[in-house]
Protein backbone atom coordinates (compact mmCIF):
# COMPACT_ATOMS: atom_id res chain seq x y z
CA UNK A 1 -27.08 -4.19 6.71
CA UNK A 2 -27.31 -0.38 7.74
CA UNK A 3 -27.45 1.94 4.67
CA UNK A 4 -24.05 3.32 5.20
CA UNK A 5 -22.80 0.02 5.10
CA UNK A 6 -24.09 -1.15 2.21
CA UNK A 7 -23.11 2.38 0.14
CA UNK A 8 -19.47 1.40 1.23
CA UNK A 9 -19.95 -2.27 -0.38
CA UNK A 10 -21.55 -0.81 -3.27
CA UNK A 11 -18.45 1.84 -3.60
CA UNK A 12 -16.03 -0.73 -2.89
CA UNK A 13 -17.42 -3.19 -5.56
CA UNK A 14 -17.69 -0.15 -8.80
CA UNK A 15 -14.08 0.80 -7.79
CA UNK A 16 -12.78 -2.57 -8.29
CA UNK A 17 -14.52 -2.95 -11.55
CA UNK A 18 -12.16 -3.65 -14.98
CA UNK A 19 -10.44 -0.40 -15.95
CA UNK A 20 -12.55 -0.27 -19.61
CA UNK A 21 -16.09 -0.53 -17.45
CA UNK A 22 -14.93 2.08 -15.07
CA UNK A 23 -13.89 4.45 -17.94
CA UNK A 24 -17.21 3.40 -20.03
CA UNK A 25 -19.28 4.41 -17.14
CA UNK A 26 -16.85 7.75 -16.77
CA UNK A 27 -18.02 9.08 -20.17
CA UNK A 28 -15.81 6.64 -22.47
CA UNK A 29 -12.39 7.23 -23.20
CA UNK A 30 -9.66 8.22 -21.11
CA UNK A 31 -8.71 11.38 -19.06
CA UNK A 32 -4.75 12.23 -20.19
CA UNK A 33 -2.92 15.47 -18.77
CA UNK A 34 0.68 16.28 -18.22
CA UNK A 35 1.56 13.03 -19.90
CA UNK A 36 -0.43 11.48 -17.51
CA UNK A 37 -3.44 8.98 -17.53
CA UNK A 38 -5.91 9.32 -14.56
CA UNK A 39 -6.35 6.39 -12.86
CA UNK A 40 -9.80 4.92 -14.23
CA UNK A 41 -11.36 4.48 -10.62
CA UNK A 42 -10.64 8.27 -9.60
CA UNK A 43 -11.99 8.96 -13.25
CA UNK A 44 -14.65 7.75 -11.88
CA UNK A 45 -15.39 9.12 -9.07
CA UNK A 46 -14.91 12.48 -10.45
CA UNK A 47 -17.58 11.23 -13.11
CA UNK A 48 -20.07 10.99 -10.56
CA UNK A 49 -18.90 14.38 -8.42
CA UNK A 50 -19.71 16.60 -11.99
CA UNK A 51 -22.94 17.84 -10.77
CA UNK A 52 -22.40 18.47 -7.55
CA UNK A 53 -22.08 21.90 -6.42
CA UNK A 54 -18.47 23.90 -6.30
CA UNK A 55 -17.14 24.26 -2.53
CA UNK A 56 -16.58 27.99 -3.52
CA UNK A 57 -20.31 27.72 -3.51
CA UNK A 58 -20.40 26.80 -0.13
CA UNK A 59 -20.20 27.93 3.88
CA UNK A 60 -17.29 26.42 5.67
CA UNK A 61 -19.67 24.46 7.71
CA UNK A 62 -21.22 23.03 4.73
CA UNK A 63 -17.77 21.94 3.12
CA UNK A 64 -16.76 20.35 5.98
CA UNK A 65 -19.74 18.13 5.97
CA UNK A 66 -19.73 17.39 2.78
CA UNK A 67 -16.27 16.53 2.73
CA UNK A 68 -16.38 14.72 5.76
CA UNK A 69 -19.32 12.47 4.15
CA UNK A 70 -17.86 11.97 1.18
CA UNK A 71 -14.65 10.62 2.52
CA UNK A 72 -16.19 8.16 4.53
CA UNK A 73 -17.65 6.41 1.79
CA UNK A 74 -14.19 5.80 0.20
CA UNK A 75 -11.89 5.22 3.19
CA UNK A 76 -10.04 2.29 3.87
CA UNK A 77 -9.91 -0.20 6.49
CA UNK A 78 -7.71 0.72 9.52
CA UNK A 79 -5.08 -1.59 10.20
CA UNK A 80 -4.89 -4.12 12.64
CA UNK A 81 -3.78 -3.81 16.22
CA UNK A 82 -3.44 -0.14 16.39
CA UNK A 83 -4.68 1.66 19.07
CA UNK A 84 -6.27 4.83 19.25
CA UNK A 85 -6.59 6.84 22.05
CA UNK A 86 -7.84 10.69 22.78
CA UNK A 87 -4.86 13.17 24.29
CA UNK A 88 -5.40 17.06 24.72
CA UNK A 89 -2.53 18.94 24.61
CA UNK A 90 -2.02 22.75 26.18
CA UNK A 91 -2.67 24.95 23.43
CA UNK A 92 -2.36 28.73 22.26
CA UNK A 93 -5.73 29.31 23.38
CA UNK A 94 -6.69 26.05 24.89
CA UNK A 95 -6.54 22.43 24.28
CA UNK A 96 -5.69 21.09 21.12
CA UNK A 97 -7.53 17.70 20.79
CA UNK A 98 -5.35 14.83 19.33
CA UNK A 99 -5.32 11.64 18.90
CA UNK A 100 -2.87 9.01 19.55
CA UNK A 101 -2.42 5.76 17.57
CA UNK A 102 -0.34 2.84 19.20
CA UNK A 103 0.82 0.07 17.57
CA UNK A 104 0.98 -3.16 20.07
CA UNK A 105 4.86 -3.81 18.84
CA UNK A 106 6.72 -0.43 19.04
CA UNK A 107 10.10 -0.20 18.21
CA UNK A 108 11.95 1.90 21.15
CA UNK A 109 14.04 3.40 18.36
CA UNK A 110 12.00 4.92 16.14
CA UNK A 111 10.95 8.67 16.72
CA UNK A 112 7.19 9.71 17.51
CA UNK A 113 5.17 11.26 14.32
CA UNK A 114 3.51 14.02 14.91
CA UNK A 115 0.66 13.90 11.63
CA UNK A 116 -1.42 16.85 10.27
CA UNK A 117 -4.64 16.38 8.04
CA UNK A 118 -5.22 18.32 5.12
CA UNK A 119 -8.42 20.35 4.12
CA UNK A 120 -6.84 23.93 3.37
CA UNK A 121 -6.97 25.19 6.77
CA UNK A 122 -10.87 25.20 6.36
CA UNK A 123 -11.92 21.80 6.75
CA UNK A 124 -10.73 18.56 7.81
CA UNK A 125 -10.78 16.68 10.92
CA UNK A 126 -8.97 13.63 13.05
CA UNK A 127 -10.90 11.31 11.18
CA UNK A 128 -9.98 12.54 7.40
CA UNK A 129 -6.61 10.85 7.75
CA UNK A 130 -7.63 7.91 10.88
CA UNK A 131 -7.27 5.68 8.05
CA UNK A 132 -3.72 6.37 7.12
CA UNK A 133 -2.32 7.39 10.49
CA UNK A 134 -3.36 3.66 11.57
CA UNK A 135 -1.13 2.02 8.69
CA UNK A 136 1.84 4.57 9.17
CA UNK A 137 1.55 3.54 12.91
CA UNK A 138 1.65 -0.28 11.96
CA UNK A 139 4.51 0.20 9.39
CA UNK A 140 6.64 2.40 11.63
CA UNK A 141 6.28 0.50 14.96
CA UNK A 142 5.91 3.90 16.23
CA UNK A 143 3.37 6.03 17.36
CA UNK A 144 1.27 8.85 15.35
CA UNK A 145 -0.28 11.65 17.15
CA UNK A 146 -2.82 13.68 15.01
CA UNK A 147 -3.62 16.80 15.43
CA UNK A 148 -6.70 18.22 15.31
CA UNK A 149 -5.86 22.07 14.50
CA UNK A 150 -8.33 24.86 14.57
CA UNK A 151 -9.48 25.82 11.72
CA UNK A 152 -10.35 29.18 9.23
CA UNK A 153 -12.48 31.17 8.87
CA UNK A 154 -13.48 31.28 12.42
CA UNK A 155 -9.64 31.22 13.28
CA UNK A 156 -7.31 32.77 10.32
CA UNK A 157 -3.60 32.17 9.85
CA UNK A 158 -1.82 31.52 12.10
CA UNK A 159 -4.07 29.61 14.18
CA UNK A 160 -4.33 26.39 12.99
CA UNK A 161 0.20 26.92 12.11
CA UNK A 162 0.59 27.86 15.74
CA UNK A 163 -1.65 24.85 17.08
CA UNK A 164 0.62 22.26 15.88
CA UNK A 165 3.79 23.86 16.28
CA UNK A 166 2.72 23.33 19.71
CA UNK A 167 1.37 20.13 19.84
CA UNK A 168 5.02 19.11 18.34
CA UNK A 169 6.82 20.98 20.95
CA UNK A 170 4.67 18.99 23.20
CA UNK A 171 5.12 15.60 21.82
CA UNK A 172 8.90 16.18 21.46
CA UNK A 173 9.14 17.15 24.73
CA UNK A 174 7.33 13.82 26.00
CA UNK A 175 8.27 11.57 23.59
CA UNK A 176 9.05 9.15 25.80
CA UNK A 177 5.78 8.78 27.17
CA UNK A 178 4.82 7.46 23.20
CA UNK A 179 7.30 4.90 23.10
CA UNK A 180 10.11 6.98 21.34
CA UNK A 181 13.63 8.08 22.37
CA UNK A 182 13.74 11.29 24.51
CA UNK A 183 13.23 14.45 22.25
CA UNK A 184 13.02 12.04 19.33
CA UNK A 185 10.01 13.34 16.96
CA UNK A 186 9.27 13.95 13.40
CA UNK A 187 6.44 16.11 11.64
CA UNK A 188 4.25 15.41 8.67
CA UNK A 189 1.16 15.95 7.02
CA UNK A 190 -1.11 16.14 3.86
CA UNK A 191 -1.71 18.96 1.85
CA UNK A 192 -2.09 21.70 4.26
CA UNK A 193 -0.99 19.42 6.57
CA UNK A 194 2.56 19.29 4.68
CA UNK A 195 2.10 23.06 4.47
CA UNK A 196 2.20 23.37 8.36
CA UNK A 197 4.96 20.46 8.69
CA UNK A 198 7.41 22.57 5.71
CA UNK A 199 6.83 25.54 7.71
CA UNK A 200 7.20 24.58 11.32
CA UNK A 201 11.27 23.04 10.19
CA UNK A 202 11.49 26.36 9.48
CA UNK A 203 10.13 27.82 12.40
CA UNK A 204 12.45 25.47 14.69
CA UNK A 205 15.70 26.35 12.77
CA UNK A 206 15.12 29.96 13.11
CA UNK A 207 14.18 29.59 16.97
CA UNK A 208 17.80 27.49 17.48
CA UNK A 209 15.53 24.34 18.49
CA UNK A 210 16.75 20.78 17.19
CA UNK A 211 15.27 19.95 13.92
CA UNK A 212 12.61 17.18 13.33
CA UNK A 213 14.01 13.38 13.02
CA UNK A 214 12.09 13.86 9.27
CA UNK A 215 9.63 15.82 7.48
CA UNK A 216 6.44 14.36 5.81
CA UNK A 217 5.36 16.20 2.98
CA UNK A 218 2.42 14.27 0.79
CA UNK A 219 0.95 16.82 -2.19
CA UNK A 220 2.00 19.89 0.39
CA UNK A 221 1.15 23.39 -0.63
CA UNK A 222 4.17 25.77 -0.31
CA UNK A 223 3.66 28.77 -2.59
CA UNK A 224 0.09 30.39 -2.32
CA UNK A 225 1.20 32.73 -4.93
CA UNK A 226 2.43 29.85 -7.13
CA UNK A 227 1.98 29.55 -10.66
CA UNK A 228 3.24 27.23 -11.78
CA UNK A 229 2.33 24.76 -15.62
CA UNK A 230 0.16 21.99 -12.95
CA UNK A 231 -1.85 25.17 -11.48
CA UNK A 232 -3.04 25.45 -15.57
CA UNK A 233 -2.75 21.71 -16.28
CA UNK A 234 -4.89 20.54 -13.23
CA UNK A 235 -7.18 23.69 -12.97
CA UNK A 236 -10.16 21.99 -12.99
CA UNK A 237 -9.02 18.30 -11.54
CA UNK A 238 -10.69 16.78 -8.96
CA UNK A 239 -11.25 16.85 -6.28
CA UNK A 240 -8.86 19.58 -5.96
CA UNK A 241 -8.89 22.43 -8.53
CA UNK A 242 -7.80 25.70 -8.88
CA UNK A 243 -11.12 27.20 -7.84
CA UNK A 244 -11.50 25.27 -4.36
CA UNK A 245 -7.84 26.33 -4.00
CA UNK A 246 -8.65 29.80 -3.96
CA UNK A 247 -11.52 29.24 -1.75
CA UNK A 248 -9.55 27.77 0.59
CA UNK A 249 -6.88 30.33 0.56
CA UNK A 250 -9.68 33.63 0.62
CA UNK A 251 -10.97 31.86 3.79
CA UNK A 252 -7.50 30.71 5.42
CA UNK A 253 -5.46 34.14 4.85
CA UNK A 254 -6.44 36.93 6.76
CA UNK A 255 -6.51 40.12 4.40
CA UNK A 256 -3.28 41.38 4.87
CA UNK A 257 -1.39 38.47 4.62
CA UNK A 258 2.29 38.56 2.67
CA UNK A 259 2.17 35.86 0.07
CA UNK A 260 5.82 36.10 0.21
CA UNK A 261 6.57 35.22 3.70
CA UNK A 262 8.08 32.21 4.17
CA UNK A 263 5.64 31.39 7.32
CA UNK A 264 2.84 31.74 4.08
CA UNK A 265 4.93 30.48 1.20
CA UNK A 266 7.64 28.25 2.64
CA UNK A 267 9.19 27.54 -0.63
CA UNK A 268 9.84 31.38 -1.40
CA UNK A 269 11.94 31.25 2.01
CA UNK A 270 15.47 32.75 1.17
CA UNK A 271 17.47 30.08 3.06
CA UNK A 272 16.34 26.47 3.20
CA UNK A 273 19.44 24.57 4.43
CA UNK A 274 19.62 22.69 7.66
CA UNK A 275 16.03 21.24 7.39
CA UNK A 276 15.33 18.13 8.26
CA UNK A 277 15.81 15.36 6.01
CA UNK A 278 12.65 15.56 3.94
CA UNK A 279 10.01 12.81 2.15
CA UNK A 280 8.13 14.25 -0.77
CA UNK A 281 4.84 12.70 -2.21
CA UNK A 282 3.19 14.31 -5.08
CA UNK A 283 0.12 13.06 -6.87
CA UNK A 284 0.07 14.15 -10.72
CA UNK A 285 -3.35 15.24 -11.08
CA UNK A 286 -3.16 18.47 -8.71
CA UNK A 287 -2.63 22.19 -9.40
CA UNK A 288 0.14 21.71 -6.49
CA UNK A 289 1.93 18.95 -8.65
CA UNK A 290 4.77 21.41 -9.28
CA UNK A 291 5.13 23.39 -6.08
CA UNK A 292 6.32 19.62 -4.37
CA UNK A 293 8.85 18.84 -7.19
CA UNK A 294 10.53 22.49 -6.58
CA UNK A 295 10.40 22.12 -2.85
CA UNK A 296 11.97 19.36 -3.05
CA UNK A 297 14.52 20.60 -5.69
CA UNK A 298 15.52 23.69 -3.28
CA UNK A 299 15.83 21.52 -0.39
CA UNK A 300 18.63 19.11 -2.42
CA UNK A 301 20.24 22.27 -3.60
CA UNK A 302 21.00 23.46 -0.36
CA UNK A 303 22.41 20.27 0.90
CA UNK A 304 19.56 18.54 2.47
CA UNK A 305 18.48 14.73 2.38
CA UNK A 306 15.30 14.24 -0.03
CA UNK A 307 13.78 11.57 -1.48
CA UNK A 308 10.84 12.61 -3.86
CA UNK A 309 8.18 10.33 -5.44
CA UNK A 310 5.47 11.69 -7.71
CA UNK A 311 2.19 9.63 -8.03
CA UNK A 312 1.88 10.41 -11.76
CA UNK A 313 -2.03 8.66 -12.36
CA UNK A 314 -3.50 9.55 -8.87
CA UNK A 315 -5.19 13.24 -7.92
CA UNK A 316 -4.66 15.48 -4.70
CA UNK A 317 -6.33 13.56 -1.45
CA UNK A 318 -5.36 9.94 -2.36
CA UNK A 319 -4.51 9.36 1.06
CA UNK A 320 -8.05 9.46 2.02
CA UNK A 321 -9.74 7.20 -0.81
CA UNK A 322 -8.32 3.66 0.45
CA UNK A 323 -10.91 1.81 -1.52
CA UNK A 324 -9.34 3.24 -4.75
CA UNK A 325 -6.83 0.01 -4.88
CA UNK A 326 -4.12 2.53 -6.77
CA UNK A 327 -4.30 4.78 -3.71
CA UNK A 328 -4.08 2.01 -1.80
CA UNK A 329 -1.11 0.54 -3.19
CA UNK A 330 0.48 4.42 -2.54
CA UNK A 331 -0.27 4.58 0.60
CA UNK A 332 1.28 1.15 1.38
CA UNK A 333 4.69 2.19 0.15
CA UNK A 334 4.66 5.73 1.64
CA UNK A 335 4.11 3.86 5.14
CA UNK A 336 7.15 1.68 4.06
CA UNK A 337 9.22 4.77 3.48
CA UNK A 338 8.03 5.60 6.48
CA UNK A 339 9.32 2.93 8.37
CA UNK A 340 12.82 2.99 6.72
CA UNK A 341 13.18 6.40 8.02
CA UNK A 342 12.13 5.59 11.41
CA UNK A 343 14.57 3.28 11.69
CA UNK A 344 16.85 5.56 10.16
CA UNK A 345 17.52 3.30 7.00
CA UNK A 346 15.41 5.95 4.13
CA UNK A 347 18.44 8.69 3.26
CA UNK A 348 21.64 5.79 3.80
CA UNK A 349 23.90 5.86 0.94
């Protein structure tokens, strides 16, 4: 069995352990914040993550690595009969690489989703959320094109923004040629990759273009100058804390940067009606808890179509730890929300 193989087994097997043997082999007791118990496998896994060093601490390159490794050893199994398939796509300054993830039934109906991985802007690639895009593919009948944005510091704000604003253009445009109705196409992401997606609604209603069929937010950022009771609660959660966040953000911004433009901070934007109908996942254990509950909020308050679920035991990143059976379990009924708004079932009275 090769090594990686067997580290996966061996991950696979402590995660599923009895909640009292996890916690026992987390330092005993129980970690409880914001009314909230963390769930015992991620208490876990932050156990074991205590001693390694900060990303602040870190290049870019070397995050990414690390991150990248570290990921693989808790990701899930991709689901069945979904294919995957490289596209580029006419870029800014180049070709965007993407990747394109067909399920063998596809429902004619259902619009095209155009997905966005998280990692802050600075890392982060097409396979941090392969995993999940195949099981939102499956659920959907629909296809999922990720996009695999450039990212900081080598290229600062708005880069990695502008990169899949046009990939969605793009896959709009064609979305016929990925199974879905003409123009038909919604926009999501993780993270940063909600970031982008809360954003680039924005960007479309202000340049008079038709708004995404729905918006995928899961634990997006959209205040960088938030601060908010989960940015003190969660400060020093796992794996995201307030430290990487400002690491991320000190490589991301470029030094002039307005915290309080909307195309930085979507949530301080002064008008947020006539968005597109909007899916909100938080997780509990994250600084950005908050900022998704208020998005959320403002987006109801102007008249817009929400629904809002917050993942009270599970940290930032779930979607990339399928072997966590809790995350798992998440993940599974995101997809299915998923699918009800594809078929255009998720907002009916």
């Amino acid at each position: 069995m090769p090594e990686t193989t067997f580290q996966r087994v061996m991950v696979k097997t402590l995660l599923t352990l009895p909640s009292p043997i996890l916690r026992m082999m987390s330092g005993g007791g129980v970690v409880y914040r914001g009314g909230a118990t963390l769930d015992p496998a991620f208490q876990f896994l932050a156990y074991q993550a205590r001693n390694q060093p900060p990303m602040s601490s870190l290049t870019a390159l070397e995050a990414r690595a690390g991150a990248k490794a570290a990921l693989a050893m808790v990701a899930g199994r991709p689901a069945p009969d979904v294919r995957a398939e490289p596209l580029a796509i006419s870029g800014p300054l180049g070709d965007i690489p993407t990747r394109v993830y067909r399920p063998r039934a596809i429902d004619p109906r259902a619009p095209v989703l155009v997905y966005l991985h998280m990692g802050g802007g600075v890392i982060g690639d097409l396979e941090t959320c392969h995993v999940f895009c195949t099981h939102l593919a499956q659920a959907m009948r629909a296809a999922v094109v990720s996009v695999d944005y450039r990212l900081a510091p080598e290229h600062r704000h708005p880069a990695g923004l502008e990169d899949c604003l046009a990939a969605y253009r793009y896959v709009r445009d064609h979305a016929e040629d990925f199974g879905a109705p003409p123009g038909r196409a919604a926009i999501g992401g993780e993270s940063m990759g909600g970031y982008f997606s809360a954003i680039i609604a924005q960007d479309l209603r202000a340049a008079g273009e038709a708004q995404p069929d729905y918006q995928l937010l899961i634990f997006p950022c959209v205040d960088v100058a938030s601060e908010t009771p989960s940015m003190a609660v969660h400060a020093d959660a796992s794996p995201l804390g307030r430290d990487t966040m400002d690491w991320f953000l000190a490589q991301y911004l470029p030094s002039d940067a307005d915290p309080a433009d909307p195309r930085v901070s979507p949530l301080r934007a002064r008008d947020v009606s006539g968005l597109a109908p909007a899916l909100i996942f938080a997780a509990g254990f994250d600084p950005l808890s908050d900022q998704a509950e208020l998005y959320a909020k403002a987006l109801l308050a102007a008249g817009g179509q929400v629904i809002f679920r917050r993942y009270a035991n599970l940290p930032h990143g779930f979607t990339s730890f399928g072997l966590v059976p809790a995350a798992e379990k998440a993940c599974e009924e995101i997809a299915q929300i998923c699918a009800k708004a594809a078929r255009g079932e998720a907002f009916a009275a």
